[in-house]
Protein backbone atom coordinates (compact mmCIF):
# COMPACT_ATOMS: atom_id res chain seq x y z
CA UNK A 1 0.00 0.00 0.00
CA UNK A 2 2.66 2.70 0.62
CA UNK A 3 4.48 1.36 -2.88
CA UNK A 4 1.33 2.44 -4.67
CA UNK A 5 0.54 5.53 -2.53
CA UNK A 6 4.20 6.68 -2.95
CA UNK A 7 3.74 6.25 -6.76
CA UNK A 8 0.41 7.97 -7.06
CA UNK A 9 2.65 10.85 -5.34
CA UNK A 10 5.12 10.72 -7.91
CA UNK A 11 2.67 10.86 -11.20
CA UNK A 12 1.08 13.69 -9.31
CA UNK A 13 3.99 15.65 -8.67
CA UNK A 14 5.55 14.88 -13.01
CA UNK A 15 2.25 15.23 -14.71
CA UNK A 16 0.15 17.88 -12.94
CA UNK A 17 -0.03 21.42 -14.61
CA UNK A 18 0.47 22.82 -11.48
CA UNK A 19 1.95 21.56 -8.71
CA UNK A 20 1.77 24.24 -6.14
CA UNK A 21 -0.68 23.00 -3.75
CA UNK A 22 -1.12 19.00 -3.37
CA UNK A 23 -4.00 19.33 -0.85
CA UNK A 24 -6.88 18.30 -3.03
CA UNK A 25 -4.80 15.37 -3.95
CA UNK A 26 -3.88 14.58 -0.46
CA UNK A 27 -7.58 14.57 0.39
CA UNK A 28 -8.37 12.16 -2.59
CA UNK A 29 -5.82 9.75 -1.34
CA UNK A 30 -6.53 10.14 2.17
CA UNK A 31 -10.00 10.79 1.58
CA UNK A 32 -11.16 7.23 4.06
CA UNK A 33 -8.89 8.74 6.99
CA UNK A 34 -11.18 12.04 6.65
CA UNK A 35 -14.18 12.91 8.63
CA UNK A 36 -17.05 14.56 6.98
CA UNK A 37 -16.70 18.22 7.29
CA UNK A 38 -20.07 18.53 8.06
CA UNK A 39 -20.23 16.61 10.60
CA UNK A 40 -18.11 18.08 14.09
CA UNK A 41 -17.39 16.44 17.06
CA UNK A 42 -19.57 18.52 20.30
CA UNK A 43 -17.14 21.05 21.63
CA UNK A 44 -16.29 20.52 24.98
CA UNK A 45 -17.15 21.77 28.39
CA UNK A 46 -16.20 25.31 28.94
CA UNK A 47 -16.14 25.89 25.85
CA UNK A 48 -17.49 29.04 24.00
CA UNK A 49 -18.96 30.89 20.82
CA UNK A 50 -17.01 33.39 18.61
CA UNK A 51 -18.14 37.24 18.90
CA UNK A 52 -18.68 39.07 16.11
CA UNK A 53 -15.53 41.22 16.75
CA UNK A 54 -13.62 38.90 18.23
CA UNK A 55 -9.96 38.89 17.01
CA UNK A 56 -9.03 35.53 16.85
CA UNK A 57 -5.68 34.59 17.58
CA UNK A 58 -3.92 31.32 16.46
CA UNK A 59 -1.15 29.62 18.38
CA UNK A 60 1.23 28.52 15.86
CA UNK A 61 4.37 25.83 15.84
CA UNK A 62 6.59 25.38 13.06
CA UNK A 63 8.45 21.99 13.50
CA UNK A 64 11.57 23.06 10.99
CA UNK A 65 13.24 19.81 9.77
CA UNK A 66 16.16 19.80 7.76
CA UNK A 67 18.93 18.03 5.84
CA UNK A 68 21.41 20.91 4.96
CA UNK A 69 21.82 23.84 6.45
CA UNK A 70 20.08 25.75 3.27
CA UNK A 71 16.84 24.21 5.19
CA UNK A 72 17.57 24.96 8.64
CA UNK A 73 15.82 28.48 8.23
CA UNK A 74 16.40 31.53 10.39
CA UNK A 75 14.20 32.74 13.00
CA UNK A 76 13.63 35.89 11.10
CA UNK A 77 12.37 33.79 8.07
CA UNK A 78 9.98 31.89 10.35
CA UNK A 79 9.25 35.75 12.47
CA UNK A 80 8.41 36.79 8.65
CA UNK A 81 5.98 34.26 7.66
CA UNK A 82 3.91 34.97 10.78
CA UNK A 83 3.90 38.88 10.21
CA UNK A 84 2.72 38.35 6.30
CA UNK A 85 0.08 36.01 7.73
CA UNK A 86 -1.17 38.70 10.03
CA UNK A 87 -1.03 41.23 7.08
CA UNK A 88 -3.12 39.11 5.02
CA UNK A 89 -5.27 37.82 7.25
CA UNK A 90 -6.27 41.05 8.77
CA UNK A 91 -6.23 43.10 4.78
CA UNK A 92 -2.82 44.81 6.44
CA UNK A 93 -0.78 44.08 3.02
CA UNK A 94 0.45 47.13 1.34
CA UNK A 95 -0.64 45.96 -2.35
CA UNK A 96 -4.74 45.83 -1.39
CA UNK A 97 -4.52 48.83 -3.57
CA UNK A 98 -3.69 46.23 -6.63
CA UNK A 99 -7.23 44.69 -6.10
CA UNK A 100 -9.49 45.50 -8.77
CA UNK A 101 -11.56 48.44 -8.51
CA UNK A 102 -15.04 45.84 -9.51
CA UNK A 103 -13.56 43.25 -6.77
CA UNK A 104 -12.61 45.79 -3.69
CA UNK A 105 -16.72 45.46 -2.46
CA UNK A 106 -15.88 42.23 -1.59
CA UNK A 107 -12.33 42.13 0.07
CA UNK A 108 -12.37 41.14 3.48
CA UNK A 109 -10.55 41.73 6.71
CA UNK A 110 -10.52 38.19 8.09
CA UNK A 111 -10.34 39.20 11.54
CA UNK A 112 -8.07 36.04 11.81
CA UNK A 113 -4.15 36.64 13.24
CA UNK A 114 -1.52 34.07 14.41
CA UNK A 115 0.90 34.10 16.97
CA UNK A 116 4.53 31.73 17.57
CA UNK A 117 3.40 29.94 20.55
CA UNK A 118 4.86 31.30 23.98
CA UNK A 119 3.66 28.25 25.89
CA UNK A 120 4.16 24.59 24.81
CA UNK A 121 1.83 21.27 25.73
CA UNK A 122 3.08 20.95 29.17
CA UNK A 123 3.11 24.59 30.09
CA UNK A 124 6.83 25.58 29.37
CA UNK A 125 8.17 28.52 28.23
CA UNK A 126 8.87 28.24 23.67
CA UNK A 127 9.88 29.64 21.51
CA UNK A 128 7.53 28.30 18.87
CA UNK A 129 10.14 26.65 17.06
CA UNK A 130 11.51 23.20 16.64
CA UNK A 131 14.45 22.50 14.85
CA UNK A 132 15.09 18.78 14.06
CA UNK A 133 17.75 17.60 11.34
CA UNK A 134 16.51 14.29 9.49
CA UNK A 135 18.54 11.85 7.33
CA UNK A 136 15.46 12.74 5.04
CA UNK A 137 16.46 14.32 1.72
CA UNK A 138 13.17 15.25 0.60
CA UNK A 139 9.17 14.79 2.02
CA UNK A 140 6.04 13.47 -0.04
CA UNK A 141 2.62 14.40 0.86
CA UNK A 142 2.43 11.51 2.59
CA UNK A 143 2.35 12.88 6.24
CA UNK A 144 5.59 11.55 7.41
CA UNK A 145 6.93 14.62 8.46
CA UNK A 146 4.09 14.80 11.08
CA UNK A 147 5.90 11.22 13.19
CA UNK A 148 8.74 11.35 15.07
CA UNK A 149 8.91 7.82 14.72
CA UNK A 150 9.45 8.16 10.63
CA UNK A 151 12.31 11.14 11.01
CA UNK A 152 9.74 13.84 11.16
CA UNK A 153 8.47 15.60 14.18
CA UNK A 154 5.11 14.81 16.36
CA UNK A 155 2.38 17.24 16.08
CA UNK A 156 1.41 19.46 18.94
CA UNK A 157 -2.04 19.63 20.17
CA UNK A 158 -3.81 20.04 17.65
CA UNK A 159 -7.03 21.58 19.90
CA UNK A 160 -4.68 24.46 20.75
CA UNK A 161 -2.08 24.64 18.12
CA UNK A 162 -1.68 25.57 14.45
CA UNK A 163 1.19 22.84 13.80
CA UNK A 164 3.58 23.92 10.36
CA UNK A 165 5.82 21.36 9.46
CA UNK A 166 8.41 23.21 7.48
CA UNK A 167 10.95 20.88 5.25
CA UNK A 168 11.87 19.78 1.87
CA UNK A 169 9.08 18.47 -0.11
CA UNK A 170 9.44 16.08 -3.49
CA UNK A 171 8.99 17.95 -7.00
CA UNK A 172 6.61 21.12 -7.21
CA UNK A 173 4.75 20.65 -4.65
CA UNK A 174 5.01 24.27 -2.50
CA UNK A 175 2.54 22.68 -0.09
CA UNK A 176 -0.57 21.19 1.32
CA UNK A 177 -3.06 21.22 4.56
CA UNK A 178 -5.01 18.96 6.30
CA UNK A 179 -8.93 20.22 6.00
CA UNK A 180 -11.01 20.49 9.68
CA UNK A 181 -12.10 17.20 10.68
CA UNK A 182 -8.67 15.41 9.97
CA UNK A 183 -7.19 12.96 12.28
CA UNK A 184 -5.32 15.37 15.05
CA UNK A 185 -1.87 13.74 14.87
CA UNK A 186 -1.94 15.16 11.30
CA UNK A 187 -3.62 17.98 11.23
CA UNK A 188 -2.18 21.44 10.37
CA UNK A 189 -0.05 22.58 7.07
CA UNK A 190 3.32 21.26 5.59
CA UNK A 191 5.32 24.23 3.84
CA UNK A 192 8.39 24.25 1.31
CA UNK A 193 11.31 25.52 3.25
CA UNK A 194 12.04 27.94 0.28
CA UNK A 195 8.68 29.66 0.19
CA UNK A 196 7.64 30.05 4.12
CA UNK A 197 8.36 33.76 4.90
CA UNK A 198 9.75 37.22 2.86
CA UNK A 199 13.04 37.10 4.09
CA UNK A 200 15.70 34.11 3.53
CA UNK A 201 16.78 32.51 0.53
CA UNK A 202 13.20 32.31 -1.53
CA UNK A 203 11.98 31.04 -4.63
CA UNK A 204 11.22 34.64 -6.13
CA UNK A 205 7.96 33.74 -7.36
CA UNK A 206 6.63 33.34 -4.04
CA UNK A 207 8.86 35.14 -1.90
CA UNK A 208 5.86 36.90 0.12
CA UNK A 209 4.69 33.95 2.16
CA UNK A 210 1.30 33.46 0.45
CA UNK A 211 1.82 29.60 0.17
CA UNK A 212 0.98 29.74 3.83
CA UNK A 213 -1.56 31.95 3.25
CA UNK A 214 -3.12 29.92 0.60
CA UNK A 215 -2.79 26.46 2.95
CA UNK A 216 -3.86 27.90 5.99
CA UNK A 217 -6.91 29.00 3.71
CA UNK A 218 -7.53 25.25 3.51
CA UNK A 219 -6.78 24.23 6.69
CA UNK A 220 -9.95 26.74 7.78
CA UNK A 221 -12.25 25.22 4.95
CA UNK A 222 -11.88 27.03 1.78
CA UNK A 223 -11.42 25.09 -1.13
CA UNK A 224 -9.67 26.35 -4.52
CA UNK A 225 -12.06 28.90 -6.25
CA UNK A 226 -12.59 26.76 -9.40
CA UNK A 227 -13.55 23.59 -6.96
CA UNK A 228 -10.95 21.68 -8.55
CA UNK A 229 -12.77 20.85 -11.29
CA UNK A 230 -13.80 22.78 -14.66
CA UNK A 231 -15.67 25.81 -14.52
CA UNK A 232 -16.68 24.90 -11.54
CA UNK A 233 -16.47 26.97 -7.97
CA UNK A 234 -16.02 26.87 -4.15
CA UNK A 235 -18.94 26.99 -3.01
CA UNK A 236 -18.78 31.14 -1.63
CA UNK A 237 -21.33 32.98 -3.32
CA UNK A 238 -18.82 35.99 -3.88
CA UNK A 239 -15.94 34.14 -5.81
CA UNK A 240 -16.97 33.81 -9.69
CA UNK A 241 -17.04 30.20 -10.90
CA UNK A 242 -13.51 29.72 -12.69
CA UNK A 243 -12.35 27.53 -16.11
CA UNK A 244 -9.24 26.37 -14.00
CA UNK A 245 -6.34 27.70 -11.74
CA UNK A 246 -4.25 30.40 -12.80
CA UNK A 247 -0.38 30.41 -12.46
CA UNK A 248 2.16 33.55 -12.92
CA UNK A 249 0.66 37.38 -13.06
CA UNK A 250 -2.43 37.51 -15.66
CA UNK A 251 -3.51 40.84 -16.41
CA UNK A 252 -7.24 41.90 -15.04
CA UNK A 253 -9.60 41.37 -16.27
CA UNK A 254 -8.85 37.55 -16.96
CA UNK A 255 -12.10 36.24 -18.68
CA UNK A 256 -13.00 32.26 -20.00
CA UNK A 257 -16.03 30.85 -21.42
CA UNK A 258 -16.57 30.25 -17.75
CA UNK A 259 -16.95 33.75 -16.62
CA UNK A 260 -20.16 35.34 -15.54
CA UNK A 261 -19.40 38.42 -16.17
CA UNK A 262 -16.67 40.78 -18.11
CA UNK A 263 -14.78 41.16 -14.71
CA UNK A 264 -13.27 36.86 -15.22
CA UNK A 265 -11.16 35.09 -12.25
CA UNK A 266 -10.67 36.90 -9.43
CA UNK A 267 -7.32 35.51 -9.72
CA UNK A 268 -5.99 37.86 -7.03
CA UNK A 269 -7.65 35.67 -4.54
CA UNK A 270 -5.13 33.96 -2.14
CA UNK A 271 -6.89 31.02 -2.82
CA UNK A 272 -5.98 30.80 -6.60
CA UNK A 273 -2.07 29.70 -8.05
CA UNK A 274 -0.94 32.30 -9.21
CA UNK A 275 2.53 34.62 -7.70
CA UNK A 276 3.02 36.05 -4.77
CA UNK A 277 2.99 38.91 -5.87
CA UNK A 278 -0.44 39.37 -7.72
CA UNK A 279 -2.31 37.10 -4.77
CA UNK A 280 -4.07 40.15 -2.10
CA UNK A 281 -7.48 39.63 -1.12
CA UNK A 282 -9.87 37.57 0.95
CA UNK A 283 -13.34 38.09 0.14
CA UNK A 284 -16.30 38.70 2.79
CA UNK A 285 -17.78 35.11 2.03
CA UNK A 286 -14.33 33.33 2.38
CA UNK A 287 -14.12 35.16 5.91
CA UNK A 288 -17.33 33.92 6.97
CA UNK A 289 -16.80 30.18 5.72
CA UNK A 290 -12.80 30.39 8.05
CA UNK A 291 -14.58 32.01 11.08
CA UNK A 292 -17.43 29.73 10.85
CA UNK A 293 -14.71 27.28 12.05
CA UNK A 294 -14.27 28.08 15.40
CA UNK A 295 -18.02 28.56 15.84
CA UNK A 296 -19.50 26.45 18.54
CA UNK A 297 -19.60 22.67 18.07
CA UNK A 298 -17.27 23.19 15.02
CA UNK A 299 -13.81 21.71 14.35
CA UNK A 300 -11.62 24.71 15.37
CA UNK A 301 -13.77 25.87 18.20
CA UNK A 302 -11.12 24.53 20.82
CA UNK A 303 -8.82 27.11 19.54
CA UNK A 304 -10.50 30.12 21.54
CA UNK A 305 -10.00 28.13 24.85
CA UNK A 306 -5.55 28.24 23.81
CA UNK A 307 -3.67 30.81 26.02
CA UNK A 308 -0.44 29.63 24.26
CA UNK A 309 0.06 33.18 22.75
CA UNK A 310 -0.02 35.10 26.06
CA UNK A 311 3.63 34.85 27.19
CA UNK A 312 3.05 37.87 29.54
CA UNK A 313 0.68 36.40 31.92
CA UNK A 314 1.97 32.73 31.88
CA UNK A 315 5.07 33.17 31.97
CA UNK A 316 5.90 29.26 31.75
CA UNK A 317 3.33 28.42 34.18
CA UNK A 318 0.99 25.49 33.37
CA UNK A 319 -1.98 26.64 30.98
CA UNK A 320 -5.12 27.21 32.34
CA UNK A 321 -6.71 23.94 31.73
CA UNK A 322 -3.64 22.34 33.49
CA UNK A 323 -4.56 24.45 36.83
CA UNK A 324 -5.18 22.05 39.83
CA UNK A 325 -6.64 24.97 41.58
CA UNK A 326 -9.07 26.23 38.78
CA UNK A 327 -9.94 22.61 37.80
CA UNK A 328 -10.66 21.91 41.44
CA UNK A 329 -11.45 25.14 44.03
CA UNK A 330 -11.84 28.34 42.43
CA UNK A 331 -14.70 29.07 39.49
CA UNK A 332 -15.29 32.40 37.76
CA UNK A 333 -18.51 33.03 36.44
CA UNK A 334 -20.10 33.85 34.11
CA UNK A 335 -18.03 33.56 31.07
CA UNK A 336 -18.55 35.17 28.80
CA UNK A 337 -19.61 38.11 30.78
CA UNK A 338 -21.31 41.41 30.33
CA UNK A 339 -20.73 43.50 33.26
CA UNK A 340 -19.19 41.45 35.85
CA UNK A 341 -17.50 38.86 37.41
CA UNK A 342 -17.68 36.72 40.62
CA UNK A 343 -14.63 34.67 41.93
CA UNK A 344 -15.46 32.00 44.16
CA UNK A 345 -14.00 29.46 45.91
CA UNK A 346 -14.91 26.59 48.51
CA UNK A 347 -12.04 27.57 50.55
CA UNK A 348 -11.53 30.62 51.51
CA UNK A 349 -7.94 30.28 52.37
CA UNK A 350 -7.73 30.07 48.33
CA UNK A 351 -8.70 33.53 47.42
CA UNK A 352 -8.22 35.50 50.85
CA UNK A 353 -4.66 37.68 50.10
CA UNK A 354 -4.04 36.52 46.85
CA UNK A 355 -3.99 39.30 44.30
CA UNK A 356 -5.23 39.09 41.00
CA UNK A 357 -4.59 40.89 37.81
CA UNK A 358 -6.14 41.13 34.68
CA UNK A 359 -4.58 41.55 31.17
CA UNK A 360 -6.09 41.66 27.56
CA UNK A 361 -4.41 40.23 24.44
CA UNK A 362 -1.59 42.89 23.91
CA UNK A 363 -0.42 42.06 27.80
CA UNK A 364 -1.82 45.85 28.86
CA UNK A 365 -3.20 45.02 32.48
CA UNK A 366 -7.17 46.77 33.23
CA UNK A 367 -7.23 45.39 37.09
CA UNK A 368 -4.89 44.52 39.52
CA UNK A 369 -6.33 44.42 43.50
CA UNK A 370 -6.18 41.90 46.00
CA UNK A 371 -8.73 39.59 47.53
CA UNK A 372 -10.80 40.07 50.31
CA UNK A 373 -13.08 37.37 50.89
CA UNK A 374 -13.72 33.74 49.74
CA UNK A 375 -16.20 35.42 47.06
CA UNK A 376 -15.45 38.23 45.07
CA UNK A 377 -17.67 40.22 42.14
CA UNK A 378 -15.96 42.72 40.31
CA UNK A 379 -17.67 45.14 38.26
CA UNK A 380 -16.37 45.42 34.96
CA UNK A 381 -18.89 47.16 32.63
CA UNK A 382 -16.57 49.71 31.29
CA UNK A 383 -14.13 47.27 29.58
CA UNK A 384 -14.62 46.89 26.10
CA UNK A 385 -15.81 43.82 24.77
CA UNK A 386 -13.07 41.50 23.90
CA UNK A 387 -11.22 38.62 25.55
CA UNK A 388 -8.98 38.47 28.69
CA UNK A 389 -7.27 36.31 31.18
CA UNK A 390 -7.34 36.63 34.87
CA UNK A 391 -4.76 35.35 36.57
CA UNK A 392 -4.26 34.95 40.40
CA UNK A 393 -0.98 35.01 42.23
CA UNK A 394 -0.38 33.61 45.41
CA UNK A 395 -1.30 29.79 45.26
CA UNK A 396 0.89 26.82 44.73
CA UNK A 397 0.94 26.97 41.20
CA UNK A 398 -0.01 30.50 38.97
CA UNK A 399 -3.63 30.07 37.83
CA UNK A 400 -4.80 31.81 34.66
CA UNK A 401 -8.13 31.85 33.81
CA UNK A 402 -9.35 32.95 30.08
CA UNK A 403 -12.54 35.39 29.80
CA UNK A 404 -14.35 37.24 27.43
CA UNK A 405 -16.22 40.33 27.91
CA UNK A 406 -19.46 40.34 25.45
CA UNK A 407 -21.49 44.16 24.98
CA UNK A 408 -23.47 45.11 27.73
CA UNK A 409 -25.14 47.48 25.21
């Protein structure tokens, strides 16, 4: 079985007319392995919604594994990638003004940004980074990158982590994700060490980091805008069907006998195949169908509940979900909140002293006091909604709990 998986690799990689991402035929040969996308495990206890602000922040690992040195990227190529991510992802990215004038309605400020993990799976300080040489030459898009046990590197959590598995892969593929509902020991993005970041030794036709752009695109649910097949579409109502994929820089407008109109292919789109340089736009239906996934009771929902990005208030304490004391004594409720908070505990030796403090994303602290009594409410109608973590000082082990504050409007 891996003789004739390895080979159906191979033709893929020689005869396809574009090689750039491999996902759809990853799916097709992993396609028994796959949930249904439709159909999402519950989402467990504690767990919450998105708002319709929310800034959503991704914890991300990038397992680097190399053979030469060529491979063994810098940190500032890695510190690169994340920072066009957040650029494109939040409609940041200096050339929005190379979107067409008919196609600007619909670009879209995902409201989506990533972060290098600060915390890892046990609660230890990271860097975000692993760096792992293999007698590997070269990868196929076969996930064995993603084991330890084949030369590769074990995923992280995938509940709480974005895992990148950054390496050499066979031929032109520039690389491929795993869609939601994948087995979690395999699920996150695999990236061409050439092409992951702006800075580094890049192939210059996709020196801008869009490849991860384009397979993180998958790994939240969108599919190629043609639908990989012809003139056919994604399924968003505002990307136009499409003849095919486009490669290199066409010129706008790029019109088929597909088109439904005289604007063509909104080949632009980061989900498309064409450069670097001529991808810059999300549209408002491809944001909805990525956020959608962290919606309650949907496969990236577990994401929210991650405090691996907040390096200033855990400080390589044990995540909140690790917490003997919050697991055990002390609740905080409600959450999410409107106006305020209660702390309680069954012990009142727990809270009585301890001082708390209370930080949004950015680290900036809105409350720092200390406790009086076994059962506290704080009023906190003023703070803009958003999310937050308390965290209390004093115990055995640093507690941090994560909150969000919904409109009390």
């Amino acid at each position: 079985m891996k003789i004739n998986f390895t080979l159906f690799i191979l033709f893929c990689a020689f005869h396809a007319s574009s090689q750039k991402c491999a996902t759809v035929d990853y799916l097709k040969a992993n396609s028994s392995k796959f949930l249904n996308p439709l159909t999402t495990p519950a989402s467990p206890v504690g767990s919450r919604d998105t708002l319709a602000s929310e800034i959503i922040v991704i914890p991300v690992v990038v397992h680097v594994l190399y053979n030469n040195t060529a491979q063994n990227i810098s940190n500032d190529q890695i510190l690169s990638q994340i920072v066009s991510l957040n650029a494109d992802y939040r409609r940041l990215n200096a050339d929005t003004v190379n979107t067409p004038e008919p196609f600007r309605k619909w670009a879209a400020d995902t409201k989506i940004m990533f972060c290098l993990s600060k915390t890892d799976p046990e609660g230890h300080a990271t860097t975000g980074i692993i760096r792992k040489f293999t007698q590997e030459q070269f990868w196929l898009s076969d996930d064995e990158m993603k084991f330890s046990s084949k030369g590769g590197d074990n995923a992280w959590d995938s509940k709480r982590y974005l895992n990148i598995w950054v390496c050499n892969l066979f031929g032109r593929t520039l690389g491929y994700s795993v869609m939601p509902g994948g087995p979690a020991e395999k699920d996150g993005v695999v990236i061409q060490y050439n092409v992951f970041g702006t800075k580094g030794d890049l192939n210059p036709e996709f020196n801008k980091g869009r490849t991860a752009t384009h397979e993180i695109g998958h790994w939240l649910g969108l599919k190629h805008l043609w639908g990989d097949k012809s003139c056919g579409d994604d399924g968003i109502a505002d990307t136009p069907p499409q003849q095919s994929n486009n490669s290199y820089c066409p010129s706008f407008p790029r019109t088929s006998l597909c088109s439904i109109n005289a604007f063509g292919d909104m080949f632009m789109n980061y989900m498309d195949f064409t450069d670097d340089e001529c991808m810059n736009m999300f549209t408002i239906g491809q944001r909805n169908e990525m956020r959608e996934q962290f919606a309650f009771g949907h496969p990236r929902n577990t994401i929210l509940n991650s405090a691996a990005c907040d390096s200033s208030i855990i400080q390589a304490a044990p995540l909140p979900t690790d917490s003997v004391e919050s697991k055990l004594k002390i609740s905080i409720f409600p959450n999410p909140f409107a106006s305020q908070i209660t702390i309680n505990s069954n012990n009142a030796i727990d809270l009585i002293g301890k001082k708390i403090k209370l930080y949004d994303v950015t680290g900036k602290i809105h409350l720092a006091q200390t406790l009086q009594s076994q059962k506290t409410t704080i009023p906190l109608y003023k703070m803009p909604a958003g999310v937050y973590f308390l965290k209390i000082d004093g115990l055995r082990k640093p507690s941090v709990f994560k909150l969000v504050k919904q409109s009390n409007y």
